[in-house]
N, C-alpha and C. Protein backbone atom coordinates (compact mmCIF):
# COMPACT_ATOMS: atom_id res chain seq x y z
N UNK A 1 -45.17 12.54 2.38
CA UNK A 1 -43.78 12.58 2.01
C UNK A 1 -43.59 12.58 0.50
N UNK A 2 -44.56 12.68 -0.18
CA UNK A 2 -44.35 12.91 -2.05
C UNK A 2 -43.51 14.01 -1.58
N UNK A 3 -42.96 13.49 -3.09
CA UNK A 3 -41.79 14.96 -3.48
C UNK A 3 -40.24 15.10 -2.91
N UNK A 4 -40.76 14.46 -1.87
CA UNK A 4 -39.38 14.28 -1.29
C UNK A 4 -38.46 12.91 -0.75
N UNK A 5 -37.14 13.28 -0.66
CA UNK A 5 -36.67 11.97 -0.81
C UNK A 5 -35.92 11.45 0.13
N UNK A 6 -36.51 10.17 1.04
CA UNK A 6 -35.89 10.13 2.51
C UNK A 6 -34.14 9.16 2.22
N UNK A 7 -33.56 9.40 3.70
CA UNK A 7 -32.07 8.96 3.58
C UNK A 7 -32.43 7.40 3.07
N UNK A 8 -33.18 6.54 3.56
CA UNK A 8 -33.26 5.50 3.25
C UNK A 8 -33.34 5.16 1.46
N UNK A 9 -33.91 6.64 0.53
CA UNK A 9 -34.04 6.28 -0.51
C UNK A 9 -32.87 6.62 -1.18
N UNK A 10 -32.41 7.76 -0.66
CA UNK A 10 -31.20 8.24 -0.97
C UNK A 10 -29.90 7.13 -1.21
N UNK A 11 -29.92 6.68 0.08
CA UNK A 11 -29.00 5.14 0.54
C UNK A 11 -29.28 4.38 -0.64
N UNK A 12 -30.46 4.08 -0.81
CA UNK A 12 -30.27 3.00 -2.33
C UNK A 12 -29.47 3.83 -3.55
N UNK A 13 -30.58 5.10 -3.80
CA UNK A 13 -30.04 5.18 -5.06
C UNK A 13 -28.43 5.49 -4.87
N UNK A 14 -27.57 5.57 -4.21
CA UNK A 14 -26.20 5.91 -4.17
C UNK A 14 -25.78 4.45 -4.42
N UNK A 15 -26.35 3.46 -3.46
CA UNK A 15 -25.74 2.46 -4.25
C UNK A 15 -26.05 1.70 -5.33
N UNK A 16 -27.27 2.18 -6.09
CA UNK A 16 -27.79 1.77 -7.17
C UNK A 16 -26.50 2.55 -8.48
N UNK A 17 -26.30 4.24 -8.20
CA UNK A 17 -25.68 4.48 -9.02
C UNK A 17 -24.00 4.41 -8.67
N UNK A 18 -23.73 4.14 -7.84
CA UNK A 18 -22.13 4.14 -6.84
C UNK A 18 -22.23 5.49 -7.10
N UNK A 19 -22.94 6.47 -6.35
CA UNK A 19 -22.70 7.68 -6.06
C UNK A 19 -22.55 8.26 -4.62
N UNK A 20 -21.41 8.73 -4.40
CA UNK A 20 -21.08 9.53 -3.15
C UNK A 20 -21.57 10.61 -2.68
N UNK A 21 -22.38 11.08 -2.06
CA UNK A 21 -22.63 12.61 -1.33
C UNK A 21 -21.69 12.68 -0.79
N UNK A 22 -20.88 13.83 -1.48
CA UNK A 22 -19.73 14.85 -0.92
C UNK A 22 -20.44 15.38 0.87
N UNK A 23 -19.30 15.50 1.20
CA UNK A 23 -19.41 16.11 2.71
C UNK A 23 -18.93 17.56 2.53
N UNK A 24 -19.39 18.34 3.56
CA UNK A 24 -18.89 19.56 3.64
C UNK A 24 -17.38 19.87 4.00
N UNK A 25 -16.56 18.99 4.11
CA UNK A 25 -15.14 19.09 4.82
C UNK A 25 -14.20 19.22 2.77
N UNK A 26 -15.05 20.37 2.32
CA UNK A 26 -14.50 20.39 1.18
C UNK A 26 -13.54 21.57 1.30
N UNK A 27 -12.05 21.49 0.48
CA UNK A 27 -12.03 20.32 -0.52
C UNK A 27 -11.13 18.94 -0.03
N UNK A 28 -11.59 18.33 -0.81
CA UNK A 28 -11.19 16.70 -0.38
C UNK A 28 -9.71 16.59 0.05
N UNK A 29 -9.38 15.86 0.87
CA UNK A 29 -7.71 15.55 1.16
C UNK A 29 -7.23 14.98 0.06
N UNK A 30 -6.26 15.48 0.06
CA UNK A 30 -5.53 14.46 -1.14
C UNK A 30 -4.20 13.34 -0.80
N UNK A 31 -3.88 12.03 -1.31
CA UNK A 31 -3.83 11.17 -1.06
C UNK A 31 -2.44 11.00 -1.57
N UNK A 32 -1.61 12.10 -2.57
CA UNK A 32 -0.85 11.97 -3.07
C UNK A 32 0.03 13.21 -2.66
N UNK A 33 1.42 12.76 -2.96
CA UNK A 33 2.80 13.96 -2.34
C UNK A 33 3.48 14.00 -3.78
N UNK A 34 4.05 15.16 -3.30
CA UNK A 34 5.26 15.58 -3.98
C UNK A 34 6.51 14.31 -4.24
N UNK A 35 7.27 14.96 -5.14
CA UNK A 35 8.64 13.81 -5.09
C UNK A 35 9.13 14.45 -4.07
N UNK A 36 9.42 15.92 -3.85
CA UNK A 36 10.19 16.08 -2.60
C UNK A 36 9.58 15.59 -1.28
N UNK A 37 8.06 15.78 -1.40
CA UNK A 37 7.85 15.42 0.25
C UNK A 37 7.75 13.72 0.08
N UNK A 38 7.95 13.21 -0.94
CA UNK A 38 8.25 11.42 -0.66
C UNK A 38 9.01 10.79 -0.08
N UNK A 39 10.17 11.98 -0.79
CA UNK A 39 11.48 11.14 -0.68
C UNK A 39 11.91 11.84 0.70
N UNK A 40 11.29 12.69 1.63
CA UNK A 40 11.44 13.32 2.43
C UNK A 40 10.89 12.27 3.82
N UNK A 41 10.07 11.89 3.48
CA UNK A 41 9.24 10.92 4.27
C UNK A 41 9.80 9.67 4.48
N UNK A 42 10.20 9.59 3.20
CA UNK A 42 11.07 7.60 3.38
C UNK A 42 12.01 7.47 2.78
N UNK A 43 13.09 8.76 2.86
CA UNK A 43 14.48 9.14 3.42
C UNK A 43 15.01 7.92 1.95
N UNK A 44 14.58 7.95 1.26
CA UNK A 44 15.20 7.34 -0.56
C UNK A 44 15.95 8.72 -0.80
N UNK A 45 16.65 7.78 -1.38
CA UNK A 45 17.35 8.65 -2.64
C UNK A 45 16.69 9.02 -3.68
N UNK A 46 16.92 10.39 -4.53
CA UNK A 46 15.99 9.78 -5.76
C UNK A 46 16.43 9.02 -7.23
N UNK A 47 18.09 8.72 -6.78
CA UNK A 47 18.16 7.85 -7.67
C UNK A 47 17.22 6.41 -7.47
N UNK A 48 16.96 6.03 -6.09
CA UNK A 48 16.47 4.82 -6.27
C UNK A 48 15.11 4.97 -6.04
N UNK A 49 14.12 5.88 -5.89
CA UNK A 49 13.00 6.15 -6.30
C UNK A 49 12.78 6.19 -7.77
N UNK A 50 13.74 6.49 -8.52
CA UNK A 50 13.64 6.44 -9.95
C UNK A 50 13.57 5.39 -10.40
N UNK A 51 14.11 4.52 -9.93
CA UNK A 51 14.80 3.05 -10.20
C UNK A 51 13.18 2.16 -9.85
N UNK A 52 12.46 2.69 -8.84
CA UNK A 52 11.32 1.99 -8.32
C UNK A 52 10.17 1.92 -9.40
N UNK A 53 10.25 3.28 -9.99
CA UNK A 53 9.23 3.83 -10.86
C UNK A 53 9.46 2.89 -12.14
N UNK A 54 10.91 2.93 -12.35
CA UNK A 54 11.06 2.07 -13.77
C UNK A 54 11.32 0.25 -13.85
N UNK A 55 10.85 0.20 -12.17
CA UNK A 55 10.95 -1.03 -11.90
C UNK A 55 9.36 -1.47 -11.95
N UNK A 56 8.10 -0.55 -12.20
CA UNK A 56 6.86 -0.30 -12.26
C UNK A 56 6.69 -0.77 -10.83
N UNK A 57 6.92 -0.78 -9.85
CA UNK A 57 6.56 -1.17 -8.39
C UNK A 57 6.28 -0.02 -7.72
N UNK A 58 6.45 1.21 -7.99
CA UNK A 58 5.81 2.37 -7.61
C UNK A 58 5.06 2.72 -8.90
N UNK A 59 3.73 3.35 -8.14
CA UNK A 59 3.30 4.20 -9.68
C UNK A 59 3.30 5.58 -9.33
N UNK A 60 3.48 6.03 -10.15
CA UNK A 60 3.11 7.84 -10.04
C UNK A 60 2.47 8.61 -10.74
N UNK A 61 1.82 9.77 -10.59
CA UNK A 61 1.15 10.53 -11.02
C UNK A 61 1.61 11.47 -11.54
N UNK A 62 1.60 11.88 -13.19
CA UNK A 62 2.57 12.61 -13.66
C UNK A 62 1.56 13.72 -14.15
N UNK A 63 1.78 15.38 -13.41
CA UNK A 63 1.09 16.57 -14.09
C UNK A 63 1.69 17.11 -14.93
N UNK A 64 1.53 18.50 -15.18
CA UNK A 64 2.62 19.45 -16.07
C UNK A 64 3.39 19.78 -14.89
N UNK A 65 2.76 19.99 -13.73
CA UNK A 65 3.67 20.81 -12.54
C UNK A 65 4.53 19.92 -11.77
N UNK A 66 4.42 18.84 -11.57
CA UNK A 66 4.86 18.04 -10.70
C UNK A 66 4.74 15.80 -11.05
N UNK A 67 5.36 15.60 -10.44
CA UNK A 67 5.14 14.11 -10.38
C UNK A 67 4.51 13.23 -9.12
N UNK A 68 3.47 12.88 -8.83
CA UNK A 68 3.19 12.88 -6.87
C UNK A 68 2.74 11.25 -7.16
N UNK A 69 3.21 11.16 -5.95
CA UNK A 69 3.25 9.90 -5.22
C UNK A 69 1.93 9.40 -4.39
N UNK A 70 1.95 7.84 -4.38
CA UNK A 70 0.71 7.67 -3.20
C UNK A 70 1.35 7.87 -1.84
N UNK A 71 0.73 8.61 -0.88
CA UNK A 71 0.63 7.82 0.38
C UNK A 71 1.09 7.10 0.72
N UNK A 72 0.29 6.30 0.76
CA UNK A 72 0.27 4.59 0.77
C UNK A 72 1.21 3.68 0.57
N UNK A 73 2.42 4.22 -0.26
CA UNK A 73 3.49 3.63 -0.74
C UNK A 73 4.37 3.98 0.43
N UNK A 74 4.72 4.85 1.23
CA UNK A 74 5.68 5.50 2.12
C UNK A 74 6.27 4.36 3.44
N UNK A 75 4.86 3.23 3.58
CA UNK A 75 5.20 2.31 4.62
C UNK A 75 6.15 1.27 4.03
N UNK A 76 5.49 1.02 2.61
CA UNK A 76 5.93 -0.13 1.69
C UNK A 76 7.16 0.03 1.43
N UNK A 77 7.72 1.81 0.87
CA UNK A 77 9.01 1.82 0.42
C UNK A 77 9.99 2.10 2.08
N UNK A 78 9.65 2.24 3.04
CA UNK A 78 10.56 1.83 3.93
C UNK A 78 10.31 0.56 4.42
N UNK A 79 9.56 -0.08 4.01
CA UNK A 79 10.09 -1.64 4.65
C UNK A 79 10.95 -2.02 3.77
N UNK A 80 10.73 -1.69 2.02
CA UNK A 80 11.92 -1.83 0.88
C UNK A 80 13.19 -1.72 1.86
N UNK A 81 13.59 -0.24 1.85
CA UNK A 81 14.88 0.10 2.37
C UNK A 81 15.32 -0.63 3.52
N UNK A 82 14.52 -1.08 4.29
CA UNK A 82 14.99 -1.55 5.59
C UNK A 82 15.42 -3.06 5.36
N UNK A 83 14.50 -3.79 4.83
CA UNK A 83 15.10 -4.79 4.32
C UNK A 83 16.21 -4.94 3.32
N UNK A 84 16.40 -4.08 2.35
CA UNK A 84 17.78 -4.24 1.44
C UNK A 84 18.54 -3.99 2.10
N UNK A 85 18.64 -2.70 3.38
CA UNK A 85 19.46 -2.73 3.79
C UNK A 85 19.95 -4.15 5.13
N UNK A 86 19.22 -4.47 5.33
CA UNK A 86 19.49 -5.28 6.91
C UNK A 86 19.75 -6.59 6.46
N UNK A 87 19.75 -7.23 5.23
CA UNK A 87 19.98 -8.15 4.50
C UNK A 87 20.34 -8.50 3.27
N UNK A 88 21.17 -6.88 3.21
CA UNK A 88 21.60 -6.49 2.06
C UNK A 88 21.42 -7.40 0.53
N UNK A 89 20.00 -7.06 -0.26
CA UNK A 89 19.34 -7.32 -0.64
C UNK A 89 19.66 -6.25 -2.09
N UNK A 90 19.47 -7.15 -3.16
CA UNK A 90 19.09 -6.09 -4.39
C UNK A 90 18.03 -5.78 -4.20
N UNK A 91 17.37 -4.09 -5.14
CA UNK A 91 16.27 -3.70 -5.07
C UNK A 91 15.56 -5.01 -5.30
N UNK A 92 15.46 -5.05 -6.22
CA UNK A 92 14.57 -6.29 -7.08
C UNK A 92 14.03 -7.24 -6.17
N UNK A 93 15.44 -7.72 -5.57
CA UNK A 93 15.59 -8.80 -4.56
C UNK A 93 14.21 -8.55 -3.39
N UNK A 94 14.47 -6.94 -2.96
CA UNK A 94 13.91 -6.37 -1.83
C UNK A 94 11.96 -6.41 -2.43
N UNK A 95 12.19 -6.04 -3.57
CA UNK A 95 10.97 -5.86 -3.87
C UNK A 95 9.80 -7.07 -3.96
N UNK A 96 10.92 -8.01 -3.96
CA UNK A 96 10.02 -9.39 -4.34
C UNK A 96 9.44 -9.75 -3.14
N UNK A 97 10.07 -9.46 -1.92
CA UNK A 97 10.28 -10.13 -0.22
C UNK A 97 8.84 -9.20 0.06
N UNK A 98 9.08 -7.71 0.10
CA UNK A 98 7.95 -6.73 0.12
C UNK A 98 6.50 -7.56 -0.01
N UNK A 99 6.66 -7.88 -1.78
CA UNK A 99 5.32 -8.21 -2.36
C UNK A 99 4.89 -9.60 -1.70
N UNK A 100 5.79 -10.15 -1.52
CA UNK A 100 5.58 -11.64 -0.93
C UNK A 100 5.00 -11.52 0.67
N UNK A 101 5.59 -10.35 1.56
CA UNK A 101 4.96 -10.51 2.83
C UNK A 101 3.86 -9.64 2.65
N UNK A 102 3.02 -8.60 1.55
CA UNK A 102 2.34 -7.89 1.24
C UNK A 102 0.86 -9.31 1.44
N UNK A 103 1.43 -10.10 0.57
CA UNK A 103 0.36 -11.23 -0.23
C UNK A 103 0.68 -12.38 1.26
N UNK A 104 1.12 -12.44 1.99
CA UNK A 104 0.68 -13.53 3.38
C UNK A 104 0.23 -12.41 3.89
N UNK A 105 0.06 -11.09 4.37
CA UNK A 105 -0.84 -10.63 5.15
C UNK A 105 -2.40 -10.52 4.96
N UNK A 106 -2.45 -10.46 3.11
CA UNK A 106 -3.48 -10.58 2.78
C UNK A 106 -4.66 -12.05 3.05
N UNK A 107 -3.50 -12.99 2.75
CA UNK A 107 -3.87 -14.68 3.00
C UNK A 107 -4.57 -14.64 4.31
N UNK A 108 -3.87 -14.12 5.47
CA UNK A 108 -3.92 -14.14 6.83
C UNK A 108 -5.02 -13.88 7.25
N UNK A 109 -5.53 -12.80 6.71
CA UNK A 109 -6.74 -11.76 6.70
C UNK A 109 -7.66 -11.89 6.58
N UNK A 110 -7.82 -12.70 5.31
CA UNK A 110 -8.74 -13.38 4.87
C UNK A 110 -9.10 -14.98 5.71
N UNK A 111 -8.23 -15.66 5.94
CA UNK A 111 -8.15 -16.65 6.61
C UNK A 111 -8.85 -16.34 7.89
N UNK A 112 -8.30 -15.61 8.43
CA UNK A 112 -9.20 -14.84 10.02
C UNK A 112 -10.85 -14.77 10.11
N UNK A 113 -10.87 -13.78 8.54
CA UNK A 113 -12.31 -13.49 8.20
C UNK A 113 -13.11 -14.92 7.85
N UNK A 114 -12.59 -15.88 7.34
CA UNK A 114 -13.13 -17.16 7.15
C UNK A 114 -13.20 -17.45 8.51
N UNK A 115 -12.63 -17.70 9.25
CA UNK A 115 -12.83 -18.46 10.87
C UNK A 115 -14.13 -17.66 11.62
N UNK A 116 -13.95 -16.27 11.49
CA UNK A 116 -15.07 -15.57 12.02
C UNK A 116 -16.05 -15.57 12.09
């Protein structure tokens, strides 16, 4: 086997260098939207998507062509809305409740993983 290099060695050095072997399902998905397909998704306004951004509680990705959003944010900013609205809540207000049940699920999680 000189010369060549088995998965097992491979396996280290990837995590020796944190290097990924790309898969063939190229090219990669991407993880980020449009402002239109954001605000399309979790039915904001974009005045108050604007308001989120300059509230730094969303971040965004700013090109020459466009401004895109995570993913990831789409669950977060409708639990926002749902809560300001159902307890009519300032953003701010809403945002704090968000981050606060964000950080007990995390507690929880971890707590679980400790018992395990």
């Amino acid at each position: 086997m000189q010369g060549s290099i088995t998965r097992k060695m491979l396996s280290q050095l990837e995590t020796m260098a944190d290097i990924r072997v790309r898969q063939e399902d190229l090219p990669a998905a991407s993880h980020l939207l449009s402002e239109d397909e954001f605000l399309s998704l979790t039915g904001l306004a974009r005045e108050s998507l604007e308001e989120l951004v300059q509230l730094e509680w969303l971040a965004c990705v700013r090109t020459r062509e466009a401004i895109l959003y995570q993913m990831s944010d789409i669950l977060r900013v409708r639990k926002l809305d749902r809560l300001c609205s159902d307890f009519e809540l300032s953003t701010v207000g809403g945002t704090i409740v968000v981050d606060l049940l964000e950080r007990i699920a995390e507690l929880e999680d971890e707590v679980r993983r400790l018992r395990g």
